[in-house]
N, C-alpha and C. Protein backbone atom coordinates (compact mmCIF):
# COMPACT_ATOMS: atom_id res chain seq x y z
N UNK A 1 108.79 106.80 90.04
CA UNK A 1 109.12 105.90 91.13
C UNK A 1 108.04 104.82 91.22
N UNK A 2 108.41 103.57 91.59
CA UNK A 2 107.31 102.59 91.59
C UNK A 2 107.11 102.89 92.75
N UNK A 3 105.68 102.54 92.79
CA UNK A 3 104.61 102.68 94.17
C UNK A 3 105.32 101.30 95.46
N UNK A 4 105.33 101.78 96.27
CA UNK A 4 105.86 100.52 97.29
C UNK A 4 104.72 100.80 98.26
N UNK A 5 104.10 99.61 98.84
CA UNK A 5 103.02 99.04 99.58
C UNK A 5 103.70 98.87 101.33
N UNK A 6 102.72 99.08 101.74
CA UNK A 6 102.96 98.41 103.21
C UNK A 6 101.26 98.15 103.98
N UNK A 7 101.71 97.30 105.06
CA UNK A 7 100.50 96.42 105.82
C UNK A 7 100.07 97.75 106.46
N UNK A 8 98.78 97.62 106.27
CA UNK A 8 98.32 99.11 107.49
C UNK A 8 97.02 98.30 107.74
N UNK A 9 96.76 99.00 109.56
CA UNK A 9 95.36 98.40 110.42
C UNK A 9 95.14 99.57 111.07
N UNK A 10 94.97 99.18 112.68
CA UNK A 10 94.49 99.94 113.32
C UNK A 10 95.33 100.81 113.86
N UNK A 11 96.25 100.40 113.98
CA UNK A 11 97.55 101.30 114.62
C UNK A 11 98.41 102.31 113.41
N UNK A 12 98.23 101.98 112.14
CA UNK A 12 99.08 103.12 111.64
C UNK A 12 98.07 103.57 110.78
N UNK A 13 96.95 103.26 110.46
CA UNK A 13 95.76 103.93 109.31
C UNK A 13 95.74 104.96 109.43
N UNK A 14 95.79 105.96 110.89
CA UNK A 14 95.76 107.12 110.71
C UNK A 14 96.77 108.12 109.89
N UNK A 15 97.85 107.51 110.18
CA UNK A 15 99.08 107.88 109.52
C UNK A 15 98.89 108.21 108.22
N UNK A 16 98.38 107.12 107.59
CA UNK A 16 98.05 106.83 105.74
C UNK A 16 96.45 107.67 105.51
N UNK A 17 96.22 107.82 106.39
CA UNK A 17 94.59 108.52 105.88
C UNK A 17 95.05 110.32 106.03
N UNK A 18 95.97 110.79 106.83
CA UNK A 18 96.40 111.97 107.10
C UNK A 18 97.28 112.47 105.99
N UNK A 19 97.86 111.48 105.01
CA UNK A 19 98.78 111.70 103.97
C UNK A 19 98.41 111.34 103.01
N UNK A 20 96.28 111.20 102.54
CA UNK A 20 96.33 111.25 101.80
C UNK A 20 96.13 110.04 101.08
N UNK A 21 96.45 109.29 101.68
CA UNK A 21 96.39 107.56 101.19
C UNK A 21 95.80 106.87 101.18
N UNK A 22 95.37 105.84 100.25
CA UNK A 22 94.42 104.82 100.10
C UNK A 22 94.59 103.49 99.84
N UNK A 23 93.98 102.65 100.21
CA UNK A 23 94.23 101.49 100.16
C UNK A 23 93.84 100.88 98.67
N UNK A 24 94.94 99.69 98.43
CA UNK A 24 95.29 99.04 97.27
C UNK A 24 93.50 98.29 96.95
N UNK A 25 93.06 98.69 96.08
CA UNK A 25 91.64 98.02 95.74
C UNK A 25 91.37 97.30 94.50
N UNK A 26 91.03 96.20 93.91
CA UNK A 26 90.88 95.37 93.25
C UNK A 26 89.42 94.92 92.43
N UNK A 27 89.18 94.58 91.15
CA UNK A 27 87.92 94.20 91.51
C UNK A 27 87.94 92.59 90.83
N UNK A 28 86.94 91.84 91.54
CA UNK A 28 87.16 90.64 91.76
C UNK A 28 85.50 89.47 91.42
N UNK A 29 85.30 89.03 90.33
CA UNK A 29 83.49 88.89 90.49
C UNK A 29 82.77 90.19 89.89
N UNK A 30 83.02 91.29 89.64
CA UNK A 30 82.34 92.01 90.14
C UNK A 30 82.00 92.99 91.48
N UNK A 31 83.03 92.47 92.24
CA UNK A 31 83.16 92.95 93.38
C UNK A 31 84.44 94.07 93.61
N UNK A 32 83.85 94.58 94.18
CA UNK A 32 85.55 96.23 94.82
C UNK A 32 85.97 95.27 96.03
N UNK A 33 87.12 94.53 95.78
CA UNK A 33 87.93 94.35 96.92
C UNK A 33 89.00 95.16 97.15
N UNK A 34 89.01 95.27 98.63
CA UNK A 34 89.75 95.96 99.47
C UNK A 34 90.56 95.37 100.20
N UNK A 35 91.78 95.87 99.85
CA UNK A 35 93.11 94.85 100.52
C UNK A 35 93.87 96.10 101.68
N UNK A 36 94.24 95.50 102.83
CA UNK A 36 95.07 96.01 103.46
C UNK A 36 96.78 96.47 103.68
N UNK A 37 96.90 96.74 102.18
CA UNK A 37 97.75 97.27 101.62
C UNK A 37 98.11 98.33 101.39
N UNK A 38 98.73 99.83 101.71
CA UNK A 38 98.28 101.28 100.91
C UNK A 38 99.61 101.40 100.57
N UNK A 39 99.67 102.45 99.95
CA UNK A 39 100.81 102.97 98.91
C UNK A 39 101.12 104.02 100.01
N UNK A 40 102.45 103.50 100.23
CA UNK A 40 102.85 104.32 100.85
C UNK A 40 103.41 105.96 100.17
N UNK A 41 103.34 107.04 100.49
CA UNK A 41 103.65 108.42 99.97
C UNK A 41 104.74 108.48 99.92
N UNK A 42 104.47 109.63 98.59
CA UNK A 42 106.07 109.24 98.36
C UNK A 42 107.09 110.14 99.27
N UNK A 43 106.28 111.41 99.69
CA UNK A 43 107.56 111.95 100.76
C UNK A 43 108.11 110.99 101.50
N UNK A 44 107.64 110.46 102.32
CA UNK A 44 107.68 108.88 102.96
C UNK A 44 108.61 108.76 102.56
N UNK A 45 108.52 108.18 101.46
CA UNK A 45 109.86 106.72 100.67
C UNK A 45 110.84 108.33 100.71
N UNK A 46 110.81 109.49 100.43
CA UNK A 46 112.25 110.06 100.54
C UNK A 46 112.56 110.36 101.21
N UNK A 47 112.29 110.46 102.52
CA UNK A 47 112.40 111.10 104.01
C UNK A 47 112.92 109.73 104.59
N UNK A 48 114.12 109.11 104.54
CA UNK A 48 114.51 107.87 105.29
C UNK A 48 114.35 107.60 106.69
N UNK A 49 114.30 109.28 107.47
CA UNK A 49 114.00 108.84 108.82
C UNK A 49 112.55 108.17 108.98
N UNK A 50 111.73 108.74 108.46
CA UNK A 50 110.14 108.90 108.38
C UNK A 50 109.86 107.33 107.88
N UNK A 51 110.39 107.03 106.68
CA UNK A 51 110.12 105.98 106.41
C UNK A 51 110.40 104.82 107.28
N UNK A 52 111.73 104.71 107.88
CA UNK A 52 112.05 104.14 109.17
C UNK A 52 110.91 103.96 110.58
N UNK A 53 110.33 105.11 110.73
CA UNK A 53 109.44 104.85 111.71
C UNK A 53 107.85 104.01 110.98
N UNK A 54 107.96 104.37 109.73
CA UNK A 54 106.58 104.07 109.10
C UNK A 54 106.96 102.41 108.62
N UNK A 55 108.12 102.03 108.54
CA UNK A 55 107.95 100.53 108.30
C UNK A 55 108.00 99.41 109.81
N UNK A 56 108.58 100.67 110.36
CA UNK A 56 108.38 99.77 111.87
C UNK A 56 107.04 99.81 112.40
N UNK A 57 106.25 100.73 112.32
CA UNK A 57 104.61 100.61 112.48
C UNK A 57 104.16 99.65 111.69
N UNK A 58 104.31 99.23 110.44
CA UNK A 58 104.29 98.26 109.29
C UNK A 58 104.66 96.90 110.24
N UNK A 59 105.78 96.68 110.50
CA UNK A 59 105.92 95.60 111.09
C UNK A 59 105.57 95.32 112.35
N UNK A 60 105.05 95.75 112.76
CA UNK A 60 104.22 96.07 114.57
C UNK A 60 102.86 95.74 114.23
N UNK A 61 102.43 96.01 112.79
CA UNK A 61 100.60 95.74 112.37
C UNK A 61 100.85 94.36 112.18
N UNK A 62 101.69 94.02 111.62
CA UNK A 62 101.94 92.05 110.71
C UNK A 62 101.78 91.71 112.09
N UNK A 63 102.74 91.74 113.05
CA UNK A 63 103.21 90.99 114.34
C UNK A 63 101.96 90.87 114.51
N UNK A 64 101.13 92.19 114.83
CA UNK A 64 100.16 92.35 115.99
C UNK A 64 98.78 91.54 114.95
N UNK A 65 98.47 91.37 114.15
CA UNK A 65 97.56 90.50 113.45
C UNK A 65 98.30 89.18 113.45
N UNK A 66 99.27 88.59 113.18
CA UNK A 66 99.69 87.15 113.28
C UNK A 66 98.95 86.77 115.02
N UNK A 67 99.23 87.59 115.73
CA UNK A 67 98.96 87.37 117.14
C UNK A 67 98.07 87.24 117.31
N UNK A 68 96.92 88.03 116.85
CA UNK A 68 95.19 87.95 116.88
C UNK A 68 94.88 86.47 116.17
N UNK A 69 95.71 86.09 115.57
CA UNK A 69 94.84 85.22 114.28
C UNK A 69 95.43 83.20 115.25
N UNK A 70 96.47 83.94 116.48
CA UNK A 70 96.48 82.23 117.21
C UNK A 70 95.93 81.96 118.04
């Protein structure tokens, strides 16, 4: 299965740190960048209810950072 990503912050990190998950990391320069991206699990992606609540936390983090950032 390909890995599918979603936005994680303060409100759903716990979620993704409890299952295990880590954020999408890069290196860049020489540098470990860290993107706010994680792979979402895969029970997740097969559990449609679950995933349902976990992309709406997903879209509640975008909202809620677009909002911080006006």
């Amino acid at each position: 299965m390909t890995p599918f990503t979603s936005k994680v912050g303060d409100t759903n990190r716990p979620d993704y740190e409890a299952a295990g998950a880590s954020p999408f990391t890069y290196e860049s320069k020489g540098k470990q960048v860290t993107m706010s991206y994680w792979q979402v699990p895969e029970e997740i992606l097969e559990d449609p209810e679950m995933l349902k609540v976990w992309a709406e936390k997903a879209y509640q983090e975008v909202r809620e950072q677009k909002r911080l950032k006006k």
